[in-house]
PDB file of N, CA and C in Angstrom:
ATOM      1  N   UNK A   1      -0.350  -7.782  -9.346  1.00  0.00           N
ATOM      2  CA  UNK A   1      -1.727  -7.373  -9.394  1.00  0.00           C
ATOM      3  C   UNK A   1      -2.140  -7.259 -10.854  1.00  0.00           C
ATOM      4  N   UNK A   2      -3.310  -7.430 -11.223  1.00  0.00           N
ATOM      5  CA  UNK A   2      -4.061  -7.895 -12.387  1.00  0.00           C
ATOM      6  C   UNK A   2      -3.774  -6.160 -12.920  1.00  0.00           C
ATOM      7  N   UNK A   3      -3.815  -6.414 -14.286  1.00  0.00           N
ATOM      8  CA  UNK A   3      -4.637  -4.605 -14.902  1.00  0.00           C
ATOM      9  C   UNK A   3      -2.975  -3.744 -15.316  1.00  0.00           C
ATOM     10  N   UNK A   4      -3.087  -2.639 -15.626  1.00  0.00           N
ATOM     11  CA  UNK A   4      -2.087  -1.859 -15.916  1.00  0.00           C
ATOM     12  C   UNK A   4      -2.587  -0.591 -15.328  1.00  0.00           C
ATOM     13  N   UNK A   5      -1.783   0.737 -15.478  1.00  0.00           N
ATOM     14  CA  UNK A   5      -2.689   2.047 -14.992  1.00  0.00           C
ATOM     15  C   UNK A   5      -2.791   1.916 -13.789  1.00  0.00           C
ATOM     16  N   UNK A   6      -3.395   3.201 -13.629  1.00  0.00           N
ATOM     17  CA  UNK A   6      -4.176   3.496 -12.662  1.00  0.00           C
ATOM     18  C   UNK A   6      -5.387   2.675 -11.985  1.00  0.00           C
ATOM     19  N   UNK A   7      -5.469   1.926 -11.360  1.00  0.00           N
ATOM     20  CA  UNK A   7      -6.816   0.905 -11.369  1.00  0.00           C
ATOM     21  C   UNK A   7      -6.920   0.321  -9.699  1.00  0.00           C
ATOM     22  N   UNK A   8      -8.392   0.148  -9.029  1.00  0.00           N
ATOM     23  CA  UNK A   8      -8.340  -0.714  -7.828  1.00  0.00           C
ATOM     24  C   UNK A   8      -7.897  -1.903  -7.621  1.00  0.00           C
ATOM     25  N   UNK A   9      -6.323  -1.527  -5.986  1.00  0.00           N
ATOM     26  CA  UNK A   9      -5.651  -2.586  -5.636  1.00  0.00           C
ATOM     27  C   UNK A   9      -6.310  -3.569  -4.897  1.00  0.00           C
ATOM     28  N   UNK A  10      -6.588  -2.304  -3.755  1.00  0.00           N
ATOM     29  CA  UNK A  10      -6.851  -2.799  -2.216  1.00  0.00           C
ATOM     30  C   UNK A  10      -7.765  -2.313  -1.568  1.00  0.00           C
ATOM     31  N   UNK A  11      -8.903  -3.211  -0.501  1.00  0.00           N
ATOM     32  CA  UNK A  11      -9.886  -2.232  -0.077  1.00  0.00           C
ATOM     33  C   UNK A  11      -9.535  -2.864   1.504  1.00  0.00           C
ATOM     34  N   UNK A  12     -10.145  -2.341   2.236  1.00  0.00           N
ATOM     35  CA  UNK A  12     -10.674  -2.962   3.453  1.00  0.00           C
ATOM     36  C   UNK A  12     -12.127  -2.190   3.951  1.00  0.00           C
ATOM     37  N   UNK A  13     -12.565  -2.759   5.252  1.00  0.00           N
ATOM     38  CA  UNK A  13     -13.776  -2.470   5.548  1.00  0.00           C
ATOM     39  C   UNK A  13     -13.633  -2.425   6.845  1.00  0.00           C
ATOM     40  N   UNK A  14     -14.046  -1.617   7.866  1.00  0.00           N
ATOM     41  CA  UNK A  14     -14.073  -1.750   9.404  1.00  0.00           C
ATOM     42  C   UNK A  14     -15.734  -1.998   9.694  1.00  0.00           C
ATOM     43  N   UNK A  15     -16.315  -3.014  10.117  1.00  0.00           N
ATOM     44  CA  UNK A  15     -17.449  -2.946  10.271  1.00  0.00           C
ATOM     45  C   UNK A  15     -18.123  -2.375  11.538  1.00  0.00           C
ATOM     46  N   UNK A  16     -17.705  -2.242  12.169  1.00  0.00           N
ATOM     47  CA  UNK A  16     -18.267  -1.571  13.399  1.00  0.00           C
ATOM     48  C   UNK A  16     -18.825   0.015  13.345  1.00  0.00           C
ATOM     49  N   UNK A  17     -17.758   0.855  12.450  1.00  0.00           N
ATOM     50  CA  UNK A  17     -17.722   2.274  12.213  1.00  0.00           C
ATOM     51  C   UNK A  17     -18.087   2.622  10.760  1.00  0.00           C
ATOM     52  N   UNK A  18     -18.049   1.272   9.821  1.00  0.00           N
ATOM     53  CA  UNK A  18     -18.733   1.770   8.479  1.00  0.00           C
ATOM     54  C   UNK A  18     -17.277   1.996   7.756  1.00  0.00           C
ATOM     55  N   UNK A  19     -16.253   1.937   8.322  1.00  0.00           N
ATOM     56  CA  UNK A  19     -15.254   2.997   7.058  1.00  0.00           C
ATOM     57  C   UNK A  19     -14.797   1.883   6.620  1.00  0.00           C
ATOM     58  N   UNK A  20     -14.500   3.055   5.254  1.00  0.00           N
ATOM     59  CA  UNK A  20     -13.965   2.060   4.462  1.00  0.00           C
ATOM     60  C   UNK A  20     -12.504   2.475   3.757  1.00  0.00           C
ATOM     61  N   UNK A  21     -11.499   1.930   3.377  1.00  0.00           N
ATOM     62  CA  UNK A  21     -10.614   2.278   2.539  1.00  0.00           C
ATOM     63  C   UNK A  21     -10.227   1.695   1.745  1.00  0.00           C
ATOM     64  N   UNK A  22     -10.169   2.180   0.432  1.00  0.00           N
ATOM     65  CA  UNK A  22      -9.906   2.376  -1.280  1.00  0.00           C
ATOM     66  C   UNK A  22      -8.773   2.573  -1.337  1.00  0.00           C
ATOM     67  N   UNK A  23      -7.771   1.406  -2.168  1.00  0.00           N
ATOM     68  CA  UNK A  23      -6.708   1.642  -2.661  1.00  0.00           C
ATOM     69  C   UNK A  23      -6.469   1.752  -3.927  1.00  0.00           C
ATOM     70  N   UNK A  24      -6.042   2.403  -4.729  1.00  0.00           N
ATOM     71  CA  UNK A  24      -5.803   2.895  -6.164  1.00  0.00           C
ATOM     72  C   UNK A  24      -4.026   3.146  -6.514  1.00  0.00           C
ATOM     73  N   UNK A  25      -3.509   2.068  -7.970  1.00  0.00           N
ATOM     74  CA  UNK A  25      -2.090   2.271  -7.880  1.00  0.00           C
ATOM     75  C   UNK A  25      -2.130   1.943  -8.931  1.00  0.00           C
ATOM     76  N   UNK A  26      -0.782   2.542  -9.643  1.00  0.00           N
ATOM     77  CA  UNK A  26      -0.453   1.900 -11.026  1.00  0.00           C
ATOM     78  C   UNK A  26       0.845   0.675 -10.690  1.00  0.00           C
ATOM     79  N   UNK A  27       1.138   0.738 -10.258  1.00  0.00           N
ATOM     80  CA  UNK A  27       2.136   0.020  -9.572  1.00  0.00           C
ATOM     81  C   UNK A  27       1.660  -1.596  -9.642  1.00  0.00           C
ATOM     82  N   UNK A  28       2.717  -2.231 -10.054  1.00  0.00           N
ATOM     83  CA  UNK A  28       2.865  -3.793 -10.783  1.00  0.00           C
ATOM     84  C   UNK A  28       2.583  -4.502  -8.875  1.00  0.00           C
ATOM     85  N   UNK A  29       2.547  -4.119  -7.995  1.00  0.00           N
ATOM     86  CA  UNK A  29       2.911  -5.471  -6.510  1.00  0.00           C
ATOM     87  C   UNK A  29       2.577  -4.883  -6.303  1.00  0.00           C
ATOM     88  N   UNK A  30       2.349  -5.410  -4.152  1.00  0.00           N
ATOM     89  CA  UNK A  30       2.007  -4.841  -3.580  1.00  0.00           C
ATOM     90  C   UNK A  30       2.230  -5.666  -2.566  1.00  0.00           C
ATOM     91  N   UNK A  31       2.781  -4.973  -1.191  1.00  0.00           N
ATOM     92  CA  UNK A  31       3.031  -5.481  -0.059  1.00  0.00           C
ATOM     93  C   UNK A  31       1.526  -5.723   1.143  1.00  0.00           C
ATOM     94  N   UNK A  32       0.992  -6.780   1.698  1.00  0.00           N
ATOM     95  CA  UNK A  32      -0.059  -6.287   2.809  1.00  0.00           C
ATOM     96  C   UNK A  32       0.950  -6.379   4.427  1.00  0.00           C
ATOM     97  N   UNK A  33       1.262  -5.509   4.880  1.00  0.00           N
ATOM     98  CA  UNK A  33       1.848  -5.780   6.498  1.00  0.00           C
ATOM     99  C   UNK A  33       0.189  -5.357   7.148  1.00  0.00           C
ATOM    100  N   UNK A  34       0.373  -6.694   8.146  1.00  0.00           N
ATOM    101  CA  UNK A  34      -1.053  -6.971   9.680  1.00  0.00           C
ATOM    102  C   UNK A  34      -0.861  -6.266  10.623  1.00  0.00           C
ATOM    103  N   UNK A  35       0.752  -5.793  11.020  1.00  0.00           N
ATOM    104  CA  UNK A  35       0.811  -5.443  12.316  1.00  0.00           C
ATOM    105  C   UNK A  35       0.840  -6.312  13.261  1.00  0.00           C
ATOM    106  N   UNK A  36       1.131  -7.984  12.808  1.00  0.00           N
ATOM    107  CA  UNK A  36       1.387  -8.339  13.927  1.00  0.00           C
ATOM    108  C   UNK A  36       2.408  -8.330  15.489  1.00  0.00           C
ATOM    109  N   UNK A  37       3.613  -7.214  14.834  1.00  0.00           N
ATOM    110  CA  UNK A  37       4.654  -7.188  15.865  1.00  0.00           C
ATOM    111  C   UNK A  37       4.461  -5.786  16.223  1.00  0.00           C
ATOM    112  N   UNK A  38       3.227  -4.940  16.639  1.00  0.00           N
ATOM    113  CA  UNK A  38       3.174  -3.576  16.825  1.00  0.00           C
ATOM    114  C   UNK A  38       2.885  -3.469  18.149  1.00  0.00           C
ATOM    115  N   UNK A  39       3.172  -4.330  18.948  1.00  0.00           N
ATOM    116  CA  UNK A  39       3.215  -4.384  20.531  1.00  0.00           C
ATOM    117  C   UNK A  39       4.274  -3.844  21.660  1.00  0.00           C
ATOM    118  N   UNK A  40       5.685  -3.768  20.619  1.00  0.00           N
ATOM    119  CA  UNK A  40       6.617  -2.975  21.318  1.00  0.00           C
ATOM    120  C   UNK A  40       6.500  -1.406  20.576  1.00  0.00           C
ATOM    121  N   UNK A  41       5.936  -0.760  20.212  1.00  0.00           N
ATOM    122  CA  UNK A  41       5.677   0.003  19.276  1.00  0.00           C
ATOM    123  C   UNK A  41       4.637   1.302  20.838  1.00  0.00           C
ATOM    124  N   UNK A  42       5.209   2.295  20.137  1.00  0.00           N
ATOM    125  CA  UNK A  42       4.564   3.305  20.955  1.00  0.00           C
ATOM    126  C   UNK A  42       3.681   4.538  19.915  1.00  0.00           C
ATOM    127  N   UNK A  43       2.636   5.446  20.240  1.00  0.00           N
ATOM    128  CA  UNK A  43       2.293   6.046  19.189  1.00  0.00           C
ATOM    129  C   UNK A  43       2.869   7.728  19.529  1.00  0.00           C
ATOM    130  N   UNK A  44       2.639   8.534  18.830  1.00  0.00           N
ATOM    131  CA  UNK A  44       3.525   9.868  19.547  1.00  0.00           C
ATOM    132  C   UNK A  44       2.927  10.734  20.926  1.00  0.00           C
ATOM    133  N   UNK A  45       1.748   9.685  21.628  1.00  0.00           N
ATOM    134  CA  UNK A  45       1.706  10.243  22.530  1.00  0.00           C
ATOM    135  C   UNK A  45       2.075   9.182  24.055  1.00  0.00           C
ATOM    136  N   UNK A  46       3.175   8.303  23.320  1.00  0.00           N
ATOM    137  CA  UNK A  46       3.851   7.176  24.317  1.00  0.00           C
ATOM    138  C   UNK A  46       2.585   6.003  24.415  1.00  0.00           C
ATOM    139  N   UNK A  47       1.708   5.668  24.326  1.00  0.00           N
ATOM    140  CA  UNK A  47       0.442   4.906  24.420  1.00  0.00           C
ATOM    141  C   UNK A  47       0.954   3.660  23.316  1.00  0.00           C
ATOM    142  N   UNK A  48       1.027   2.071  23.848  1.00  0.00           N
ATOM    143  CA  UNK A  48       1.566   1.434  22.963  1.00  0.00           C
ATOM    144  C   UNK A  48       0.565   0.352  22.160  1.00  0.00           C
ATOM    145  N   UNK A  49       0.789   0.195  20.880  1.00  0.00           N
ATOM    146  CA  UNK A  49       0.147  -0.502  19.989  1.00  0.00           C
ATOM    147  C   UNK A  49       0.055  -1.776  20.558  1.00  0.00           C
ATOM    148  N   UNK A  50      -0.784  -2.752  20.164  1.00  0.00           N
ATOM    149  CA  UNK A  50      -1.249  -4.046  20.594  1.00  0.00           C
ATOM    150  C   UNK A  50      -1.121  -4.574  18.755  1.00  0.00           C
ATOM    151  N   UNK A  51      -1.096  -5.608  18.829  1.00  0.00           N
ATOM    152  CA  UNK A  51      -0.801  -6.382  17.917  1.00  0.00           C
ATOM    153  C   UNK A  51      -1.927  -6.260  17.328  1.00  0.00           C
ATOM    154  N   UNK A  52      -1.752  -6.422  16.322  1.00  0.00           N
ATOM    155  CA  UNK A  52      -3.313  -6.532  15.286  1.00  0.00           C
ATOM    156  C   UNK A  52      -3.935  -4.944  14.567  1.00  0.00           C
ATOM    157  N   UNK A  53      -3.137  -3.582  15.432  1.00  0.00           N
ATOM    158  CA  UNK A  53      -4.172  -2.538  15.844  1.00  0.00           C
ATOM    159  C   UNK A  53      -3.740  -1.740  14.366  1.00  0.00           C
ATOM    160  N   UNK A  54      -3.195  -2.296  13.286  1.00  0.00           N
ATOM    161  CA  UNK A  54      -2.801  -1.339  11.943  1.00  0.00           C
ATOM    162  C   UNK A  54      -2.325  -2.607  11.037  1.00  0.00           C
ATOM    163  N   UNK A  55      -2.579  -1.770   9.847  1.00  0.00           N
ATOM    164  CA  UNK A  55      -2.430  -2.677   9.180  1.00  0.00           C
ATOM    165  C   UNK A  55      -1.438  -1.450   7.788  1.00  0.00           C
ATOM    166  N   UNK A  56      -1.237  -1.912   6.549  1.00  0.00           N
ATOM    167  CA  UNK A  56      -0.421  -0.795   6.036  1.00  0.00           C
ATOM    168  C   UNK A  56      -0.559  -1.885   4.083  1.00  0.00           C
ATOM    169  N   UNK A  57      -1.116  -0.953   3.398  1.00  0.00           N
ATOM    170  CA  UNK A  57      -0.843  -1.416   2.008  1.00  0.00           C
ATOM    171  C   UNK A  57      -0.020  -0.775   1.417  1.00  0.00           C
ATOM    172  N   UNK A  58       1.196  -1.544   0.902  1.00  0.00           N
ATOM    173  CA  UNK A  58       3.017  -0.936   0.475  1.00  0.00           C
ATOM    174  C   UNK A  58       2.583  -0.872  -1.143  1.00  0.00           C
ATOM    175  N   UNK A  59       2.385  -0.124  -2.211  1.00  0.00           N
ATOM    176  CA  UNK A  59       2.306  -0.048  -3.339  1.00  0.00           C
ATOM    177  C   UNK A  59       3.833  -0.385  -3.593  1.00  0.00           C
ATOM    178  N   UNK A  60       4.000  -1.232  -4.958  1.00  0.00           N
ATOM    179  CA  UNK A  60       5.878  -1.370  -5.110  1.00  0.00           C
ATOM    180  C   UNK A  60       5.904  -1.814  -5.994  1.00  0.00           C
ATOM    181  N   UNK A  61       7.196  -2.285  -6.715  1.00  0.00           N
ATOM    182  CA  UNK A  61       7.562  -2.791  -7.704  1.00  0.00           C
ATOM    183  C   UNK A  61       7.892  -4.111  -7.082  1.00  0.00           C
ATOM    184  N   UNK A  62       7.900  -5.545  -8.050  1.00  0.00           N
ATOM    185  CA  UNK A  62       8.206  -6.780  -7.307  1.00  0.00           C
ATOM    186  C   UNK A  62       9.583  -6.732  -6.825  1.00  0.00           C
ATOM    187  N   UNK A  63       9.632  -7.609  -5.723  1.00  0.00           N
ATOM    188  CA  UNK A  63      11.056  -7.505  -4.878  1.00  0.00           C
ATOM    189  C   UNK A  63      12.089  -7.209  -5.461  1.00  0.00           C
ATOM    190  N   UNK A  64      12.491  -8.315  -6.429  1.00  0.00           N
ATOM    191  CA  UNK A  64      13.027  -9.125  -7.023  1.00  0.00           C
ATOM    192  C   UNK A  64      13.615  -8.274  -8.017  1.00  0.00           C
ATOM    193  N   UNK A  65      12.796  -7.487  -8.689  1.00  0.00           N
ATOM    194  CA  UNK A  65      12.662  -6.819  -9.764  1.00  0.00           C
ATOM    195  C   UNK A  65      13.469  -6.153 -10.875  1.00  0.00           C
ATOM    196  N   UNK A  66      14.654  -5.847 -10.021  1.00  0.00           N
ATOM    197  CA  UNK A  66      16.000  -5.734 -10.227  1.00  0.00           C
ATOM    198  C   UNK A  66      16.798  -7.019 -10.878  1.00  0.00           C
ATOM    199  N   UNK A  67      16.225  -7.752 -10.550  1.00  0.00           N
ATOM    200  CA  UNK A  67      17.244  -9.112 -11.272  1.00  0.00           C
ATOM    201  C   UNK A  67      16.541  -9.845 -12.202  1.00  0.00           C
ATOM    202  N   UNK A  68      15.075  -9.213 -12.669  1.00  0.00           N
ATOM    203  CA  UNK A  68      14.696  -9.873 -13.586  1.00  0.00           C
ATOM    204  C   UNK A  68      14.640  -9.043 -15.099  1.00  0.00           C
ATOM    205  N   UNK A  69      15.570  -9.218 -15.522  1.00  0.00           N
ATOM    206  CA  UNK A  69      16.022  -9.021 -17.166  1.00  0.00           C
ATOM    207  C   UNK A  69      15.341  -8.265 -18.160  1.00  0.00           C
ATOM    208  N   UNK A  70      13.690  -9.318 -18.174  1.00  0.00           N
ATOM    209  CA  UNK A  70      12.611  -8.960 -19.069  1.00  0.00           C
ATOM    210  C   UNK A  70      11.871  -7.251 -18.652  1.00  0.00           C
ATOM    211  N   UNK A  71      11.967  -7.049 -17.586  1.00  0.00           N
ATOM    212  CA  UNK A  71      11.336  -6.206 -16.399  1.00  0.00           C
ATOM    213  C   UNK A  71      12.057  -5.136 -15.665  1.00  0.00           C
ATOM    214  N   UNK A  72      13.739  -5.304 -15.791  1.00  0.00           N
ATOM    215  CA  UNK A  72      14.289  -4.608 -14.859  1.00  0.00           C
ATOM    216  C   UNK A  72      14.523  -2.988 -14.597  1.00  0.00           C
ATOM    217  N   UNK A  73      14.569  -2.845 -16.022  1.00  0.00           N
ATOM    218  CA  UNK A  73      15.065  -1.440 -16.429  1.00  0.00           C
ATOM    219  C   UNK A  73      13.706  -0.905 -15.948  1.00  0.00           C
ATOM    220  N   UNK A  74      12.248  -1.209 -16.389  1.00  0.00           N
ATOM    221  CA  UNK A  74      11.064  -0.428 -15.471  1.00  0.00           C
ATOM    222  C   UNK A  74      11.414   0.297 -14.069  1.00  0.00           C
ATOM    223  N   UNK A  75      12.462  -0.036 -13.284  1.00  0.00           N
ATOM    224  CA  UNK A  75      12.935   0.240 -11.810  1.00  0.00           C
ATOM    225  C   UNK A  75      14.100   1.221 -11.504  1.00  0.00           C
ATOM    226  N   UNK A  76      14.623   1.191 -13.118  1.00  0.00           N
ATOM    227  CA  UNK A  76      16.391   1.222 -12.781  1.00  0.00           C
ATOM    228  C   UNK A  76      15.717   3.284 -13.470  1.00  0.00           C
ATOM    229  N   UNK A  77      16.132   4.032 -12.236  1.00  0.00           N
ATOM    230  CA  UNK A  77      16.031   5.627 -12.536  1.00  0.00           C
ATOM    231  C   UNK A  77      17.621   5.774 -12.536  1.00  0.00           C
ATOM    232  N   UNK A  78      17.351   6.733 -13.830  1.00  0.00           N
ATOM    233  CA  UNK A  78      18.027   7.826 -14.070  1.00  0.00           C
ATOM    234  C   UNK A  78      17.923   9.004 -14.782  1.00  0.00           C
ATOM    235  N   UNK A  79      18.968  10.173 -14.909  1.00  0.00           N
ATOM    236  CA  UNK A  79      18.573  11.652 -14.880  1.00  0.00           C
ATOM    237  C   UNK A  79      17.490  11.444 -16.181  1.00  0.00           C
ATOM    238  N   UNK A  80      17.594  10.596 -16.935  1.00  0.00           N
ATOM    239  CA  UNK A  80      16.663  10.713 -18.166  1.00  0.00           C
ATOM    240  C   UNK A  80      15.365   9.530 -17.832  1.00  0.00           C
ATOM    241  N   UNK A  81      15.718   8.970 -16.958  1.00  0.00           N
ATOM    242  CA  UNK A  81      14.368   8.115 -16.460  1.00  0.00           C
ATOM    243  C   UNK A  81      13.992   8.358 -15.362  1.00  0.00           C
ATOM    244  N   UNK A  82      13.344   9.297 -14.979  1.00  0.00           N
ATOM    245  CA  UNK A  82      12.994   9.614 -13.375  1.00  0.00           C
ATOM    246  C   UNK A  82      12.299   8.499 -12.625  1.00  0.00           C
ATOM    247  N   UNK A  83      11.774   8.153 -11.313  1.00  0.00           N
ATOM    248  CA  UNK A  83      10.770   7.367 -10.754  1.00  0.00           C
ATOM    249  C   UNK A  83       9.064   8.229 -10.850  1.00  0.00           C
ATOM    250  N   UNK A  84       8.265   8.178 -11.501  1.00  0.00           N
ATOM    251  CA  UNK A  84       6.713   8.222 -11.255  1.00  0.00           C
ATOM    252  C   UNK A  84       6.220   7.172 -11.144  1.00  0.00           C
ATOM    253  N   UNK A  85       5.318   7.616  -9.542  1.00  0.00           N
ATOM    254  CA  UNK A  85       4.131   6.473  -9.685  1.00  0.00           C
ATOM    255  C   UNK A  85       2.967   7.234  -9.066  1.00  0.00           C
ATOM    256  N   UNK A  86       1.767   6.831  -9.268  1.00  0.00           N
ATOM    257  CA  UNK A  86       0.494   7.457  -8.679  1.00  0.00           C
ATOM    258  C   UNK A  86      -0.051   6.007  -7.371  1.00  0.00           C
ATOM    259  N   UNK A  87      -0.365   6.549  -6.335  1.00  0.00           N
ATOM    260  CA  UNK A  87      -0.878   5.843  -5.670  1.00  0.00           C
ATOM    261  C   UNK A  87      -1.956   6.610  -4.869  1.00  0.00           C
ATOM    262  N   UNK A  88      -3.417   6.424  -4.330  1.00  0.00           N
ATOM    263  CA  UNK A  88      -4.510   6.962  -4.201  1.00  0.00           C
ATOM    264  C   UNK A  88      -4.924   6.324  -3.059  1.00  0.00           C
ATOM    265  N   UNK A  89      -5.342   6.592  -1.608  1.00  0.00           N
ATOM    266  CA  UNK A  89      -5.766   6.102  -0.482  1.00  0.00           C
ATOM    267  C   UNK A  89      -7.119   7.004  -0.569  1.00  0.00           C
ATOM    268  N   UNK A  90      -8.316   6.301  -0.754  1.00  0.00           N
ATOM    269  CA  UNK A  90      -9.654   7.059  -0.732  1.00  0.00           C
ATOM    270  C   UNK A  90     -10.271   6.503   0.609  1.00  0.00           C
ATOM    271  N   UNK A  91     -10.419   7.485   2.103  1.00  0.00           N
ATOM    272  CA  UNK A  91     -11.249   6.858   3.071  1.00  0.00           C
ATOM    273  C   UNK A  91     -12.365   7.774   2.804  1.00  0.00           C
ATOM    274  N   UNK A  92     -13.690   6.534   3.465  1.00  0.00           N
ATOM    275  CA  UNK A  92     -14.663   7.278   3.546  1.00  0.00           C
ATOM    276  C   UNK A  92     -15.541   6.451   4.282  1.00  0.00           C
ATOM    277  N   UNK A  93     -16.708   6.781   4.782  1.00  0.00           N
ATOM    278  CA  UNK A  93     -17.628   6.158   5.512  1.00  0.00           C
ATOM    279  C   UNK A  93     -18.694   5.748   4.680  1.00  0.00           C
ATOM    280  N   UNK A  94     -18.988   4.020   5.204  1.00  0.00           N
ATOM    281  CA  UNK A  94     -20.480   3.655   4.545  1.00  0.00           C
ATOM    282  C   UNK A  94     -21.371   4.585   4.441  1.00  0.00           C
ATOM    283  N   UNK A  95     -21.976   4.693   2.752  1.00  0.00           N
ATOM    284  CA  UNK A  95     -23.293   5.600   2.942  1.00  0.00           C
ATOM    285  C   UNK A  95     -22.978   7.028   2.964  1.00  0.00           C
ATOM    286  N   UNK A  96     -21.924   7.201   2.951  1.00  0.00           N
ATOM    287  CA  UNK A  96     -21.511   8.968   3.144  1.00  0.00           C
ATOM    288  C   UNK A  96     -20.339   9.139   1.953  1.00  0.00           C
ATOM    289  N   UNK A  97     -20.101   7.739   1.057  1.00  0.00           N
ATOM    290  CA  UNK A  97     -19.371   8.350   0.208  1.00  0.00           C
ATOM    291  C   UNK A  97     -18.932   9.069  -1.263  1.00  0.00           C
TER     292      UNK A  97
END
C-alpha cells in the first residue's frame, strides 16, 4: 500500500443502509478475504453464513517478509524491538458521519 504512517487503506460502502467503513493502518500490506467459503460456518447463535455474507480487511506485514533481507528485521521482535502497529476501523452511516 502506497504512503507510510498512519494513512487511508481501505473503505467499503453498503448501499442499501448507507454504511460505510474506513480503514486506517500504518502497516506496509494488506490482506482482502470475500467470504467466499462462509457457508459451512455457523454464527454464535448456530444460524449459518451463506457465502458472500462478510468480508474482513487483514492489516499485515508482506507475506514473505521474513525472507526479504532489505525489509526483514522491520518484522523480526525482540525484548528490545517490540511489535507496534496502529490500525483504525471507523464505521459510520452516510450523512451521519
Amino acid at each position: 500500500m502506497n504512503g507510510d504512517g498512519l494513512r487511508p487503506v481501505g473503505w467499503a460502502f453498503e448501499q442499501t443502509g448507507g454504511i460505510v467503513l474506513e480503514v486506517m493502518s500504518d502497516r506496509p500490506a494488506m490482506q482482502f478475504y470475500t467470504g467466499n467459503h462462509l457457508g459451512d460456518h455457523k454464527d454464535s447463535q448456530g444460524k449459518s453464513f451463506g457465502a458472500h455474507m462478510g468480508f474482513c480487511f487483514e492489516t499485515q506485514s508482506y507475506p514473505n517478509q521474513v525472507n526479504m533481507p532489505e525489509i526483514a528485521d522491520q518484522v523480526m521482535v525482540t525484548p528490545n524491538r517490540p511489535f507496534n502497529s496502529t490500525t483504525v476501523f471507523k464505521a459510520s452511516v452516510e450523512g451521519q458521519a
